[in-house]
N, C-alpha and C. Protein backbone atom coordinates (compact mmCIF):
# COMPACT_ATOMS: atom_id res chain seq x y z
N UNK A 1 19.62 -7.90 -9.02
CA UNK A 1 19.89 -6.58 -8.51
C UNK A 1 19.76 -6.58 -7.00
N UNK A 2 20.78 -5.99 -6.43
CA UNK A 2 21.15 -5.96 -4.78
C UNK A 2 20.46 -4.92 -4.18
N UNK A 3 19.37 -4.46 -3.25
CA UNK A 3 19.22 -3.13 -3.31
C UNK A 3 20.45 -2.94 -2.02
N UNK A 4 20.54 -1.64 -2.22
CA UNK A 4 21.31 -0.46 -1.63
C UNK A 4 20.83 -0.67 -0.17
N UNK A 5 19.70 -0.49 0.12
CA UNK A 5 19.00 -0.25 1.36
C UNK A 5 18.12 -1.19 1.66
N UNK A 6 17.55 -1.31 3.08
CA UNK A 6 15.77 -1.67 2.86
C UNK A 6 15.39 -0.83 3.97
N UNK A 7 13.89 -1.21 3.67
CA UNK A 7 13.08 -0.43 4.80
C UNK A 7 12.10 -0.98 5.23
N UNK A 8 11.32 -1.49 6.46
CA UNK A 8 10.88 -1.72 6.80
C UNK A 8 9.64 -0.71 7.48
N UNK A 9 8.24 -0.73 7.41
CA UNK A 9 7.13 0.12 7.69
C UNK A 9 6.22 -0.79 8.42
N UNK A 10 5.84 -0.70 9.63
CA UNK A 10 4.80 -1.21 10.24
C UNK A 10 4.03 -0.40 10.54
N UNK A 11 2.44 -0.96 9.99
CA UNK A 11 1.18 0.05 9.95
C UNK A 11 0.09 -0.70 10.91
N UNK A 12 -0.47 -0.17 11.66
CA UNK A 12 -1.66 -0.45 12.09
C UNK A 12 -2.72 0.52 12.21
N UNK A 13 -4.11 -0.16 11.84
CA UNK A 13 -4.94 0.88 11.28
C UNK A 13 -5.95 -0.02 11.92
N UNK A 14 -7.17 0.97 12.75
CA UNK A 14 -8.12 0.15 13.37
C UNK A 14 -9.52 -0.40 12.16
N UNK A 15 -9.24 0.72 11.21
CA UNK A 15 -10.28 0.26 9.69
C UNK A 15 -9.23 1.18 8.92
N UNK A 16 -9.43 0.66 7.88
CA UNK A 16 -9.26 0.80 7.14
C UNK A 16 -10.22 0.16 5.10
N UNK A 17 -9.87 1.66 4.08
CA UNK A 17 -10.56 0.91 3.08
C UNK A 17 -9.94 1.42 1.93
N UNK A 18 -9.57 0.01 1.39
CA UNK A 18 -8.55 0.68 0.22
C UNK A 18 -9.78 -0.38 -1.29
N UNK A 19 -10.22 0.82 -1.65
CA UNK A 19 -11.37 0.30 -3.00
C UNK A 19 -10.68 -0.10 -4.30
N UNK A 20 -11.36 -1.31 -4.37
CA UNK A 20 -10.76 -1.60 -5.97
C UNK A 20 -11.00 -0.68 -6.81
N UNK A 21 -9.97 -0.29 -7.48
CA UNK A 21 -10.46 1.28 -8.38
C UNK A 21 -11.51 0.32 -9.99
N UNK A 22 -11.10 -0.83 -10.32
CA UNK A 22 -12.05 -1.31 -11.57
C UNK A 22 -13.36 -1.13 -10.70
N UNK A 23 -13.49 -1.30 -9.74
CA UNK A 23 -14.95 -1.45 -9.32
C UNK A 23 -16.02 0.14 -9.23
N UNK A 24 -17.40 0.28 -9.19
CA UNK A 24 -17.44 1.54 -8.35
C UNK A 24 -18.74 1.13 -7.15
N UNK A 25 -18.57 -0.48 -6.94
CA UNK A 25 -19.15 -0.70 -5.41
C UNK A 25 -18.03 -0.40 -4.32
N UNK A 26 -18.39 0.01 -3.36
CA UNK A 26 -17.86 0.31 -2.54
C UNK A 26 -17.99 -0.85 -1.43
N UNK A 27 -18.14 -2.11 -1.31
CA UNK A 27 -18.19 -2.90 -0.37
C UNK A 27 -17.23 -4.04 -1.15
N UNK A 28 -16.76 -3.51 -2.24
CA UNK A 28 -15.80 -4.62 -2.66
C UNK A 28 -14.13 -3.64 -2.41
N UNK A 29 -13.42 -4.17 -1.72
CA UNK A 29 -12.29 -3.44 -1.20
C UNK A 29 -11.18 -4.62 -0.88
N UNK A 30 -10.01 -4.10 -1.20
CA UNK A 30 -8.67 -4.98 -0.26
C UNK A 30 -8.29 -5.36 0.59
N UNK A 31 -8.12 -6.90 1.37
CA UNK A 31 -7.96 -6.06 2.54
C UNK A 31 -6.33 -5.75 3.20
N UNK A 32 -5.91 -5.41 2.38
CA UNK A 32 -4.36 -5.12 2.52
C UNK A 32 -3.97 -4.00 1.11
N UNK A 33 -3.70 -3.05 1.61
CA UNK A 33 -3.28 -1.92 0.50
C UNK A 33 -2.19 -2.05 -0.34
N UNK A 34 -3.15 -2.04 -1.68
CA UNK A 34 -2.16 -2.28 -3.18
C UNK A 34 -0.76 -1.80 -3.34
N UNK A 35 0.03 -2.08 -3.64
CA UNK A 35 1.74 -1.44 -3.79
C UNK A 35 1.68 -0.17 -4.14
N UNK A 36 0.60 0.16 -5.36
CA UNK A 36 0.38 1.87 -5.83
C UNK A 36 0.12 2.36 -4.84
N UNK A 37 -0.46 2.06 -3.62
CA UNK A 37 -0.96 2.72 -2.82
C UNK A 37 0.02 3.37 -1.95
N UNK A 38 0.85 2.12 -1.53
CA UNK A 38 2.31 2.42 -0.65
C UNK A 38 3.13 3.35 -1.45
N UNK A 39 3.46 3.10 -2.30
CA UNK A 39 4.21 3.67 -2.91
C UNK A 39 3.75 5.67 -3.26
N UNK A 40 2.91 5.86 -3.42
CA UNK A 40 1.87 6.81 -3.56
C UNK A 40 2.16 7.79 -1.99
N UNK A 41 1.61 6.86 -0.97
CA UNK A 41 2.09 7.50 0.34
C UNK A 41 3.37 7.98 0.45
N UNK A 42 4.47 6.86 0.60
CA UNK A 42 5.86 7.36 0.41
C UNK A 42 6.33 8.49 -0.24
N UNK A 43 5.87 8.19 -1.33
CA UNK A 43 6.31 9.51 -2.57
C UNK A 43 5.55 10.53 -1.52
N UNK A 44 4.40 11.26 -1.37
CA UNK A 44 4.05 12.06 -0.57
C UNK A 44 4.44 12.51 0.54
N UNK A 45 5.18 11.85 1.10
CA UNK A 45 5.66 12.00 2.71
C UNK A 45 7.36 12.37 2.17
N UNK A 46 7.87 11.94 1.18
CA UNK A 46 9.26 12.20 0.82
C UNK A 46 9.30 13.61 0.29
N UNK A 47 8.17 14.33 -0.82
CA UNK A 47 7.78 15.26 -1.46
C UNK A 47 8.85 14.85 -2.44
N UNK A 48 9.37 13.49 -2.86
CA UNK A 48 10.22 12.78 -4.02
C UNK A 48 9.19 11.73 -4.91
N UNK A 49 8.21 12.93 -5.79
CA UNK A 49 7.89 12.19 -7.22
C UNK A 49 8.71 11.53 -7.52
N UNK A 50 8.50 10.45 -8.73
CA UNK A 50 9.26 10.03 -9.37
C UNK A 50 10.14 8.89 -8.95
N UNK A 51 9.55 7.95 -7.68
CA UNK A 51 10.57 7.43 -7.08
C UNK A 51 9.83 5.86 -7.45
N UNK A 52 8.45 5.62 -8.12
CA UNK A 52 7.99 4.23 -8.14
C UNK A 52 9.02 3.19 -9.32
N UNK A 53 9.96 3.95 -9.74
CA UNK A 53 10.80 2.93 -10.73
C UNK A 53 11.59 2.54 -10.00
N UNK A 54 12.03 2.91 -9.06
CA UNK A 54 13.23 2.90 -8.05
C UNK A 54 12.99 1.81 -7.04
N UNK A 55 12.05 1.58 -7.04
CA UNK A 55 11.16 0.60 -5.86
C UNK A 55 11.02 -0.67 -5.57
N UNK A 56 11.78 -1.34 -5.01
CA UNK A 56 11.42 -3.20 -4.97
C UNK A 56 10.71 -3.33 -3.67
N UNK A 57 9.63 -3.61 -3.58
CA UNK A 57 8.71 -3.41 -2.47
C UNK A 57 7.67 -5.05 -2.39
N UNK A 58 7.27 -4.82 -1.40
CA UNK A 58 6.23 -5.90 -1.18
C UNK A 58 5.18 -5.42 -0.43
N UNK A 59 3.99 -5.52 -0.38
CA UNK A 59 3.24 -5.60 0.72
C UNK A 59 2.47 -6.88 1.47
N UNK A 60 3.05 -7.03 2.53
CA UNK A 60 3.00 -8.51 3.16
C UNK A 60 1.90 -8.43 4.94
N UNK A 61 1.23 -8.79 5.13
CA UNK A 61 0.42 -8.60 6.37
C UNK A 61 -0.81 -9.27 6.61
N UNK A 62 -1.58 -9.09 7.71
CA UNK A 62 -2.52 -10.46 7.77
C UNK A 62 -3.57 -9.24 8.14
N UNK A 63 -5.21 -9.21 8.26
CA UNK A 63 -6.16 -8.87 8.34
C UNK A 63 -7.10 -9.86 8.97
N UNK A 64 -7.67 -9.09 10.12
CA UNK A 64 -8.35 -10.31 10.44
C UNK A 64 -10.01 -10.28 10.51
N UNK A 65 -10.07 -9.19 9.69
CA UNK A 65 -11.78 -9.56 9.44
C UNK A 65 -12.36 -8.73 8.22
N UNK A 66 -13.28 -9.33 7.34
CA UNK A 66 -13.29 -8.06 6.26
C UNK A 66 -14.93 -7.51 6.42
N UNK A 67 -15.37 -6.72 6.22
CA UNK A 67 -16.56 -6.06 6.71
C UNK A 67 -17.46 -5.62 4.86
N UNK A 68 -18.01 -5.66 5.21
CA UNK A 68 -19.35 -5.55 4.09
C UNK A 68 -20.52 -4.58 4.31
């Protein structure tokens, strides 16, 4: 499947904390935000539910320190 479009999003965030939801410590975290997550934002900023079937996405990026 060809997509139609792409899109490209560059984020920079001076902290950031995206929590493993199986967990409920809070010093165990990602350090790059899960696809639900992106996808979650998008949908919000579009006010277009319904759009995570539609979606060939990646999340790709480097982090350079993780904090505890």
């Amino acid at each position: 499947m060809i997509p139609d479009a792409a899109l490209e999003i560059r984020l920079r965030m001076p902290v950031a904390h995206f929590r493993n939801p199986l967990t409920f410590d809070y010093a165990q975290t990602y350090p790059l935000p899960p696809p639900s997550t992106v996808v979650g934002m998008l949908q919000s900023q579009l006010c277009e539910f319904g759009l995570g079937s539609q979606l060939m996405m990646s999340v790709k990026g480097a982090h350079r320190a993780v904090a505890f």
